[in-house]
C-alpha atoms as a PDB file:
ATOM      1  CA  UNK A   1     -23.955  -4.633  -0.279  1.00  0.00           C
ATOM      2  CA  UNK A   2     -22.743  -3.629   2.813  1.00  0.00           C
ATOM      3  CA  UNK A   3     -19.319  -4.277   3.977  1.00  0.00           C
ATOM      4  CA  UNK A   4     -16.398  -3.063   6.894  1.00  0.00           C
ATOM      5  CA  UNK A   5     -13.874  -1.807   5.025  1.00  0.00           C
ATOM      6  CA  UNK A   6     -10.373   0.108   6.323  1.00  0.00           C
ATOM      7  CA  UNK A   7      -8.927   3.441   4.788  1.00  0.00           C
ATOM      8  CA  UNK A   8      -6.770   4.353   7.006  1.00  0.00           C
ATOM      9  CA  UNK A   9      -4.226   2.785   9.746  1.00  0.00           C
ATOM     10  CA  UNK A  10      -5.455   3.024  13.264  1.00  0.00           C
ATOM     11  CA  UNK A  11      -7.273   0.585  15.524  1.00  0.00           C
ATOM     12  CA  UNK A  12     -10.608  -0.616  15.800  1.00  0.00           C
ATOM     13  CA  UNK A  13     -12.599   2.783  15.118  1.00  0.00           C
ATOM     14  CA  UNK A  14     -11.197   2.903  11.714  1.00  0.00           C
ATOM     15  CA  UNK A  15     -13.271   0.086  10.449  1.00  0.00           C
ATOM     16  CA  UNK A  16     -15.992   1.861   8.968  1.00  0.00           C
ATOM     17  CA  UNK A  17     -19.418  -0.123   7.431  1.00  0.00           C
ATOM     18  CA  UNK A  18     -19.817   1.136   3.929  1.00  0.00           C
ATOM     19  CA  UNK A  19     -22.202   0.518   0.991  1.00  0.00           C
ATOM     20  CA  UNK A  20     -20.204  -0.796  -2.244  1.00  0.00           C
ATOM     21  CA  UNK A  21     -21.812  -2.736  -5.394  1.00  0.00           C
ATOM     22  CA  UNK A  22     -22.533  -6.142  -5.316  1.00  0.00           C
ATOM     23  CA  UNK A  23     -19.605  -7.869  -6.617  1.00  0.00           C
ATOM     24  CA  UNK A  24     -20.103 -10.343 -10.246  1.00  0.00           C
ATOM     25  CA  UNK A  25     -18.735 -13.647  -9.914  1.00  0.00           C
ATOM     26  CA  UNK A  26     -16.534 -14.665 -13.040  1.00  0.00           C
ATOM     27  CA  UNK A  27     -16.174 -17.896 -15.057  1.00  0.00           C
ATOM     28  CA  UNK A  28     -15.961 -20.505 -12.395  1.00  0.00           C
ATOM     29  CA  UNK A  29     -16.740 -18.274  -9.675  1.00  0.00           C
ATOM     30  CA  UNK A  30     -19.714 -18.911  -7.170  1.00  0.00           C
ATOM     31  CA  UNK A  31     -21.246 -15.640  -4.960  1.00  0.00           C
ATOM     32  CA  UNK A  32     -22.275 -16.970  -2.054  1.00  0.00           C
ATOM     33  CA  UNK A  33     -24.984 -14.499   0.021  1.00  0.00           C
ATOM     34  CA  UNK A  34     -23.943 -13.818   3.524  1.00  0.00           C
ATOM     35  CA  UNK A  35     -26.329 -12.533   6.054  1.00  0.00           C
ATOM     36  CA  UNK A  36     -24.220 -12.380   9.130  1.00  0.00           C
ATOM     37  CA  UNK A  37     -20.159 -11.925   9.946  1.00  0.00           C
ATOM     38  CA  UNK A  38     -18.711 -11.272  13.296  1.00  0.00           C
ATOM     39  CA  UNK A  39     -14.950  -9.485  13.851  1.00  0.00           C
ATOM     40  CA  UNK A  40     -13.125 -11.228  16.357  1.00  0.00           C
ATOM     41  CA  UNK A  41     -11.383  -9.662  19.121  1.00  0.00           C
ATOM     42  CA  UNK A  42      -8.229 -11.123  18.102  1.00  0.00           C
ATOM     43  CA  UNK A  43      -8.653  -9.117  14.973  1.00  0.00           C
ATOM     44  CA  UNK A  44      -9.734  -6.089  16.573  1.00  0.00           C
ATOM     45  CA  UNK A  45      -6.602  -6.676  19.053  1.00  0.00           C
ATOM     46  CA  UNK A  46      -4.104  -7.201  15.887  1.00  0.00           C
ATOM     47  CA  UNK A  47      -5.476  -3.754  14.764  1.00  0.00           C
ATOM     48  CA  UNK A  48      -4.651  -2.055  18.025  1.00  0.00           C
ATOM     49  CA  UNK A  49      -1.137  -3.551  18.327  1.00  0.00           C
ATOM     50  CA  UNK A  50      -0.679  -2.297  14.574  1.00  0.00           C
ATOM     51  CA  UNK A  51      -0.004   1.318  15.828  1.00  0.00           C
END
């Protein structure tokens, strides 16, 4: 699956689009598929102000 996933503190151009196994739902658990996710600017903005 793909995913944006942070390693290191900085501001937007540290969220980097990775490829990490698909993750196994336990006992209880459902995996819902998701096709589509958007960042915000208020969370790119938070990122910024993080410095």
């Amino acid at each position: 699956m793909r995913a944006v996933q942070i390693t290191r503190f900085g501001g937007p151009e540290v969220l980097d689009v990775v490829d990490l196994p698909a993750p196994v739902p336990g006992d209880g658990q459902k995996l819902y598929e998701v096709h589509t996710a958007g960042v915000n600017f208020a969370d790119t903005h938070h990122r910024l102000s993080a410095n």
